[in-house]
Protein backbone atom coordinates (compact mmCIF):
# COMPACT_ATOMS: atom_id res chain seq x y z
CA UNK A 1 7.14 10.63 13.44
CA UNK A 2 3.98 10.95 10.92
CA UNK A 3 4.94 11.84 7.40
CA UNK A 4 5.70 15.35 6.32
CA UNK A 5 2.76 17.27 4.90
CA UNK A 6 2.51 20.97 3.62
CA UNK A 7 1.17 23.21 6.59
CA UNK A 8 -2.39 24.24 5.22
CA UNK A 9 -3.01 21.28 3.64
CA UNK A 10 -5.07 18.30 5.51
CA UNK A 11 -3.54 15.00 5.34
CA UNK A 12 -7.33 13.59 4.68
CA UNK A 13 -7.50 16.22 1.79
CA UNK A 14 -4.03 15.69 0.59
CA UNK A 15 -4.26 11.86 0.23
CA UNK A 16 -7.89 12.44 -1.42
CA UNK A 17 -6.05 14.42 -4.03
CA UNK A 18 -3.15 12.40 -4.35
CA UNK A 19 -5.69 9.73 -5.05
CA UNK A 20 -7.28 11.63 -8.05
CA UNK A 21 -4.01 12.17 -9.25
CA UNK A 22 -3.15 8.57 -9.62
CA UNK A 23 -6.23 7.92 -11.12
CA UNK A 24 -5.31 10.23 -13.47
CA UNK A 25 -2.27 9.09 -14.36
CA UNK A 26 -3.66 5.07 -14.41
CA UNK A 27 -6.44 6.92 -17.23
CA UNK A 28 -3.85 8.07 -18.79
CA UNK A 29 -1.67 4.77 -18.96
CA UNK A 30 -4.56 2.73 -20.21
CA UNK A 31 -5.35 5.16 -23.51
CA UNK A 32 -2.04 6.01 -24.65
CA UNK A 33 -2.87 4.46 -28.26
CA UNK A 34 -1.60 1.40 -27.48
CA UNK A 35 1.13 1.89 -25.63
CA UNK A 36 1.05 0.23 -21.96
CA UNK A 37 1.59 2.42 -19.44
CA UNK A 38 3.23 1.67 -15.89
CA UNK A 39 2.31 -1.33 -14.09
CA UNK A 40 1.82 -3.44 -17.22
CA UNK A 41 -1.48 -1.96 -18.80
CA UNK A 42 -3.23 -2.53 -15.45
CA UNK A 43 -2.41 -6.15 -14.72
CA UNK A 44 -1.66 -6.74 -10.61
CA UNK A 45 -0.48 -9.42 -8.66
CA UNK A 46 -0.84 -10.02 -5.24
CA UNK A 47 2.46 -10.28 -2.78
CA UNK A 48 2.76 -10.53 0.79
CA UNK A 49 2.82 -7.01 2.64
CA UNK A 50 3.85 -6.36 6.30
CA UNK A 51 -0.04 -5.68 6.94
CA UNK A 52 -0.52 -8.65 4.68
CA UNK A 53 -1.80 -9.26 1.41
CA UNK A 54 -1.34 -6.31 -1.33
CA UNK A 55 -2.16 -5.96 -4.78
CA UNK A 56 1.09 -4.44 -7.11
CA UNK A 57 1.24 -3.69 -10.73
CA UNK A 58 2.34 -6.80 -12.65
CA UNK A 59 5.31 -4.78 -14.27
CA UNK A 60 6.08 -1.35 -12.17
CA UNK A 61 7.92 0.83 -14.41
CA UNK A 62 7.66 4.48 -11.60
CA UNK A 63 9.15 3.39 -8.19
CA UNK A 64 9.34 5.29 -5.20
CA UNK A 65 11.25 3.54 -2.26
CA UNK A 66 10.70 5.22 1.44
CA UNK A 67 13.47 3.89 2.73
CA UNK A 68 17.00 3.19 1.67
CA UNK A 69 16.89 -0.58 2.01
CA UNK A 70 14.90 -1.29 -1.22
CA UNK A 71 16.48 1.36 -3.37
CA UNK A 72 20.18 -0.49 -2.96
CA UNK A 73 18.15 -3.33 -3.45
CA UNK A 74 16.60 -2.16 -6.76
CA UNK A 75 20.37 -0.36 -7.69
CA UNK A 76 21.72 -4.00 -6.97
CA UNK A 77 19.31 -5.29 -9.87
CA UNK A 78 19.79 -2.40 -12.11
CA UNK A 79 16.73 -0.56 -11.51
CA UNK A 80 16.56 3.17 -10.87
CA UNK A 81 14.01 4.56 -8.49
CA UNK A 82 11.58 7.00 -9.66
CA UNK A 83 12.07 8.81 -6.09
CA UNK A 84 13.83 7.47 -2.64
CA UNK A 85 13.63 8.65 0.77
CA UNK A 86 17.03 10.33 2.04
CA UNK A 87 20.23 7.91 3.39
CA UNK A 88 20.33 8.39 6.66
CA UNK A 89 22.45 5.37 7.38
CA UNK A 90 26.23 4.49 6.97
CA UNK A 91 26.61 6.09 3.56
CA UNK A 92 25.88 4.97 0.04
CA UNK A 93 28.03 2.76 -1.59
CA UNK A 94 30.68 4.82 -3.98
CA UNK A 95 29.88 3.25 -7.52
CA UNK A 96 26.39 3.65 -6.71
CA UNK A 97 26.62 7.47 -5.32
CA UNK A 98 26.32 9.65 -8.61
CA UNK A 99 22.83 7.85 -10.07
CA UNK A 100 21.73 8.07 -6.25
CA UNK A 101 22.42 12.13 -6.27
CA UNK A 102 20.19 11.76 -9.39
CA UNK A 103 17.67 10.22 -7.84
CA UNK A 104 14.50 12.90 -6.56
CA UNK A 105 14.45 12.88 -2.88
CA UNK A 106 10.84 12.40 -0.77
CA UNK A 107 11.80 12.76 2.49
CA UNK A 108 13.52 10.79 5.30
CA UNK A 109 12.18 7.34 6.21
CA UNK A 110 10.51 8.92 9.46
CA UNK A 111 9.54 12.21 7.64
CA UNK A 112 8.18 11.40 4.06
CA UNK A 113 6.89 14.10 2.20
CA UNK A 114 3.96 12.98 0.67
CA UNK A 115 3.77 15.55 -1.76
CA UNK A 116 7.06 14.67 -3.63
CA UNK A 117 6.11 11.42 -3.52
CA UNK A 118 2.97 11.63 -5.47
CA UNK A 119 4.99 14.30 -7.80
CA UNK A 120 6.70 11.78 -9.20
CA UNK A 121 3.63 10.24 -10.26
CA UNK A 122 4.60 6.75 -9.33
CA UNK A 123 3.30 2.98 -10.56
CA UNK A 124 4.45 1.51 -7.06
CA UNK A 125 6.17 2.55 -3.90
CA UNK A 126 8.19 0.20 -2.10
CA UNK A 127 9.71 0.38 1.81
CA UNK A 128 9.82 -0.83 5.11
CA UNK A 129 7.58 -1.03 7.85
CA UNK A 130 9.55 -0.45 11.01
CA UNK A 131 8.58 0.05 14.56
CA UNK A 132 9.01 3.73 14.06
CA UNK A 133 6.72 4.27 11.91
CA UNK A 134 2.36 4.81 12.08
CA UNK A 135 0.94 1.37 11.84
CA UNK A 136 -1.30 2.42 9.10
CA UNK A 137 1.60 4.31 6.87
CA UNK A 138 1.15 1.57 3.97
CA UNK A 139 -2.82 2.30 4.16
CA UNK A 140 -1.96 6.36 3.88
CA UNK A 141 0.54 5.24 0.93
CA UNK A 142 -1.96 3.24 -1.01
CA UNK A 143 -3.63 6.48 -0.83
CA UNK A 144 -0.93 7.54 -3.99
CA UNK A 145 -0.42 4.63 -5.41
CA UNK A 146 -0.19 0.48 -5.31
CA UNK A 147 2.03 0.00 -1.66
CA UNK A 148 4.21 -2.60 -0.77
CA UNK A 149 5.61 -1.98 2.56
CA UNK A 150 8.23 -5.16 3.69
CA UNK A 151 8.39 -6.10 7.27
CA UNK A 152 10.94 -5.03 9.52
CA UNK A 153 12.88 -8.21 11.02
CA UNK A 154 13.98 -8.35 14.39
CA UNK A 155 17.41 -8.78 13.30
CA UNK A 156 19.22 -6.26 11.21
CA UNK A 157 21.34 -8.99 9.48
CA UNK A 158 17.53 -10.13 7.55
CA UNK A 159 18.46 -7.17 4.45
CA UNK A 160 19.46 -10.37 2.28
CA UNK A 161 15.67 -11.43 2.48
CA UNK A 162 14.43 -8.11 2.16
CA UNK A 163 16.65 -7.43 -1.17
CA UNK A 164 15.27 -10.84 -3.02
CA UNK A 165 11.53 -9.85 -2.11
CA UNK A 166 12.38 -5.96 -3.58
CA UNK A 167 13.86 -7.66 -6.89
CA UNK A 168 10.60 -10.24 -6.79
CA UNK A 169 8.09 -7.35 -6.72
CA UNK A 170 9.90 -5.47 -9.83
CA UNK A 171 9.77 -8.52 -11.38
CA UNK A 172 14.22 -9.03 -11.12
CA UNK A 173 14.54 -12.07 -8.84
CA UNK A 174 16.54 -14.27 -10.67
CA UNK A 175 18.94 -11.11 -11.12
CA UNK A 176 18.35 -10.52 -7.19
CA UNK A 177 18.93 -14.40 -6.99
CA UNK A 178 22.52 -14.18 -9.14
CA UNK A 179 23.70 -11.57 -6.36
CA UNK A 180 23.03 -13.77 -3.53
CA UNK A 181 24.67 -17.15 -5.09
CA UNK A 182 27.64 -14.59 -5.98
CA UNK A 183 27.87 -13.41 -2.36
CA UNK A 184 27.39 -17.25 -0.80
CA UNK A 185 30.14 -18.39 -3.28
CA UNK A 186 32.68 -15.38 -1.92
CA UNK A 187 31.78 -16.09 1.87
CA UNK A 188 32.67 -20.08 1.12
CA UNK A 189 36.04 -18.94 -0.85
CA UNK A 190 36.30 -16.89 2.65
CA UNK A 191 35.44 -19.63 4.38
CA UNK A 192 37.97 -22.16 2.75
CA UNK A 193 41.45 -20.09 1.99
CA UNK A 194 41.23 -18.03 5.64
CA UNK A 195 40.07 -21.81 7.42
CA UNK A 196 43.03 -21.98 9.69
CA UNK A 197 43.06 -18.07 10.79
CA UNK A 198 39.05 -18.24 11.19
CA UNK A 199 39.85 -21.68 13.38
CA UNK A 200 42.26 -19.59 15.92
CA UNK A 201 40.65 -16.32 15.95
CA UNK A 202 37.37 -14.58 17.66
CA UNK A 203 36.05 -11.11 16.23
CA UNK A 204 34.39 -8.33 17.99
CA UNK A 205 32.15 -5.70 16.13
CA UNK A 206 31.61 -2.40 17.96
CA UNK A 207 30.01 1.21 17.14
CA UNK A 208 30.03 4.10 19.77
CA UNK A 209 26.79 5.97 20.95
CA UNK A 210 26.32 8.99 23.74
CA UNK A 211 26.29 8.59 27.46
CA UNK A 212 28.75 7.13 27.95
CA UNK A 213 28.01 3.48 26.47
CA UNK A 214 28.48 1.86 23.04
CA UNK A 215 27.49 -1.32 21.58
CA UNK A 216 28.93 -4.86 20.40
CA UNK A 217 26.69 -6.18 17.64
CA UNK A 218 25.90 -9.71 17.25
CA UNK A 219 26.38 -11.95 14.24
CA UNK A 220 22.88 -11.34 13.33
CA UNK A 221 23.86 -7.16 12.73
CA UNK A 222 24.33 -5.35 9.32
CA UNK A 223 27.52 -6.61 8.66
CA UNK A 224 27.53 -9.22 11.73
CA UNK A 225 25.61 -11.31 9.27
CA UNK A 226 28.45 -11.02 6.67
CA UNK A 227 30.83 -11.93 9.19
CA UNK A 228 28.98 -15.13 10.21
CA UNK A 229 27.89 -16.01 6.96
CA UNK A 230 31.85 -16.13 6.02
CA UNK A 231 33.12 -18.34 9.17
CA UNK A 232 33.77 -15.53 11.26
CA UNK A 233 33.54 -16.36 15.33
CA UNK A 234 32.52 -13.94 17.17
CA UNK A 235 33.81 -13.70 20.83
CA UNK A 236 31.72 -14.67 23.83
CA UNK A 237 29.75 -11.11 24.62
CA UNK A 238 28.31 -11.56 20.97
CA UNK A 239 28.50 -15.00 20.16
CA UNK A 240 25.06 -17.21 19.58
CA UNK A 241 22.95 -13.92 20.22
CA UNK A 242 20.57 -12.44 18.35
CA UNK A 243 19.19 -8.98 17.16
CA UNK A 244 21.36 -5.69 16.50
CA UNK A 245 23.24 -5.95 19.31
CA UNK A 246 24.57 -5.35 23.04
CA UNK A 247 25.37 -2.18 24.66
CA UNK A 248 28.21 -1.75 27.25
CA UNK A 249 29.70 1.48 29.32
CA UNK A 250 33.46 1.92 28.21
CA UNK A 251 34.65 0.80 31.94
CA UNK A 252 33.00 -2.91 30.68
CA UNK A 253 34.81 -3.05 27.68
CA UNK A 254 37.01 -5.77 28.78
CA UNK A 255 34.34 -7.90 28.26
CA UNK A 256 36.15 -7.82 25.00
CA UNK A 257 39.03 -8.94 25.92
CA UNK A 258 38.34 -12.76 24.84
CA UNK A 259 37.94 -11.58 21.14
CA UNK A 260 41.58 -11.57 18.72
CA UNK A 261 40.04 -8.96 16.53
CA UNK A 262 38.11 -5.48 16.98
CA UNK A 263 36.29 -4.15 13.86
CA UNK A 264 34.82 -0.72 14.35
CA UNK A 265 32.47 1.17 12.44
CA UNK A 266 33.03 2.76 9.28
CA UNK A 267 30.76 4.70 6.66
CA UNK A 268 31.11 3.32 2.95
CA UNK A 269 34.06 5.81 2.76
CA UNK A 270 35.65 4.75 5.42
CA UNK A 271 34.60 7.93 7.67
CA UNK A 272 34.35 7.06 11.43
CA UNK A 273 31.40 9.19 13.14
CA UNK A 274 31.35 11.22 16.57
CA UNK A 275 30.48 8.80 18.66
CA UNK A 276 32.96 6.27 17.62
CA UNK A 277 35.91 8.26 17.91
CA UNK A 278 35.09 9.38 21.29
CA UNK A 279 34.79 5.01 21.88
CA UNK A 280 38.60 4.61 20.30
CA UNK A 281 39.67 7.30 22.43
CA UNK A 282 38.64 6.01 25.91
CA UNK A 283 41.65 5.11 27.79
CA UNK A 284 39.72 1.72 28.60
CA UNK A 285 38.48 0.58 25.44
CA UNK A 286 42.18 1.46 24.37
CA UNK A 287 43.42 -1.66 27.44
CA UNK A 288 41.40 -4.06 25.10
CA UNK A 289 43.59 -7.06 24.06
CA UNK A 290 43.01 -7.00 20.82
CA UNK A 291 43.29 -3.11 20.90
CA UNK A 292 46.34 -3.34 23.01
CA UNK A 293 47.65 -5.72 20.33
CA UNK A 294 47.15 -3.74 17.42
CA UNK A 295 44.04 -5.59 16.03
CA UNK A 296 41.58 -3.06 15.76
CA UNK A 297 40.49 -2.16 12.08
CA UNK A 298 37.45 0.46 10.76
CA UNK A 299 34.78 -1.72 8.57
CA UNK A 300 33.54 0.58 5.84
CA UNK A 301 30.42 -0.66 5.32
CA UNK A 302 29.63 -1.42 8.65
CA UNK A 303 25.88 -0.76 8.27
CA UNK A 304 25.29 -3.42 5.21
CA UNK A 305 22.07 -3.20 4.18
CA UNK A 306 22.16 -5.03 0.27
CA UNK A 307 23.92 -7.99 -1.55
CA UNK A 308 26.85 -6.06 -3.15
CA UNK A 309 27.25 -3.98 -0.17
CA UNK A 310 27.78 -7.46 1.54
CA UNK A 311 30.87 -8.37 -1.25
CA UNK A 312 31.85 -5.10 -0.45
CA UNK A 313 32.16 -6.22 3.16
CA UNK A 314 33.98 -9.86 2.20
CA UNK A 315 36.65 -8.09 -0.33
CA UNK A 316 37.50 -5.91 2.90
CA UNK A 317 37.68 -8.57 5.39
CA UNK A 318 39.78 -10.26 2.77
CA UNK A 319 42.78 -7.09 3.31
CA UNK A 320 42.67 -7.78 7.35
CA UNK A 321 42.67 -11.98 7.26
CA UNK A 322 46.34 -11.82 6.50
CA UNK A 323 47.06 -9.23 8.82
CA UNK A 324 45.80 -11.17 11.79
């Protein structure tokens, strides 16, 4: 879906003025009496884009994310986004929730309003370039201001590389690179106190969709990665697979059956959507061993998408271990 624009107002015209305005704004940076303005006085650097090579502002100080990966990822590192495309996804993390309220909204990641993004008269706008989206989004961007658009990996489970090149290009990766050493050290504590349970037990990780079907992601997922990362085996639907993950109809749902564990999904609140509850309710899913059994859990934070999110993830996993 191309980016929201004001009805009356050409997207060719629009971006021309958008334009002006940042060069307005850069005039303005550079003769503040001194004072440096965003972007370091006017200094750049050059960092690998999806589309390739991009020049960014050496020190981005007015960041506009247009999709909800980076801005966790800048949250993580203690920087606030200027403006951030809507959540669409899973929720927001609770101690993050009141500073993202704060935070002026541009759109959704597959409708950005280009207008409130240039509004916000930003330095640098950061996001990701998935399928989804028009091919030449970062060049329409750059149109505002400096763009850095990350690719989109073909597994979900990739947001750990994503969140060290957001902190790099604010100029916060050793912060970015303290969060991931913290999260590696809690999946090897995982790893080493839970070693016998993880030995004798396989793990399923299922969300439910419409018509009929749902899926059973792969340790490569949102959270599958967590899992995996902390000595988690998945059972043999999911094991050794890659990408998101597989779908099923609710009358294959024994394929299941091998697995000791069932995690569905959760929101960071532990809300369970539509489509899931209609999955726990289907008489078959509900003849799955490990459902049978009374090992079927909701994991809040299903849809992990940034370093503390993925703690957030381990502590959890840490209140079912002992219960399995």
């Amino acid at each position: 879906m191309a980016p929201h624009v004001r009805p009356g107002l050409s997207r060719r015209g629009f971006l021309a003025g958008a334009a002006g305005v940042a060069a307005t704004l850069a005039l303005a940076a550079c003769g503040g009496g001194g004072e440096s303005g965003g972007g370091g006085g006017g200094a750049t650097r050059t960092v690998q884009g999806a589309g390739g090579p991009v020049q960014i502002p050496a020190n981005p100080q007015r960041i506009v994310c247009t999709d909800f990966y980076t801005t966790y990822a800048l949250l993580d590192v203690g920087v606030t986004p200027s403006g951030t495309a809507e959540a669409t996804l899973g929720g927001v993390l609770p101690e993050y929730q009141q500073v993202y309220d704060a935070i002026p909204k541009v759109g959704s990641p597959t409708a950005l309003n280009f207008e409130a993004i240039a509004a916000q008269g930003p330095d640098l706008i950061l996001g990701t370039l998935v399928p989804s989206l028009p091919a030449d989004l970062g060049a329409q961007l750059s149109g505002i201001a400096p763009t850095l658009l990350l690719p989109a990996a073909a597994n979900p489970g990739s947001w750990g590389e994503r969140a060290l090149r957001t902190a790099d290009a604010v100029n916060r990766l050793p912060q970015g690179e303290q969060l991931k050493a913290s999260y590696d050290q809690h999946a090897a504590r995982i790893r080493q106190q839970y070693a016998a349970t993880l030995a004798r037990t396989t793990w399923a990780l299922v969300r439910g969709s419409s018509g009929g079907v749902f899926f059973s992601d792969y340790p490569t997922s949102w959270s599958g990665v967590v899992l995996a990362d902390s000595g988690f085996r998945f059972g043999q639907f999911a094991a050794g697979k890659t990408g998101a993950g597989g779908r099923l109809s609710y009358e294959q749902a024994t394929q299941l059956d091998d697995c000791d564990v069932v995690l569905h999904l959760a929101d960071t609140r532990g809300g369970v959507d539509a489509n899931t509850r209609t999955l726990l309710a289907q008489p078959a899913f509900q003849q799955v061993r490990a459902v049978r059994e009374g090992r079927l859990f909701p994991l809040p934070n299903y849809y992990c998408s940034h370093y503390k999110q993925g703690e957030a993830v381990q502590s959890y996993l840490e209140t079912v271990l002992p219960r399995v």
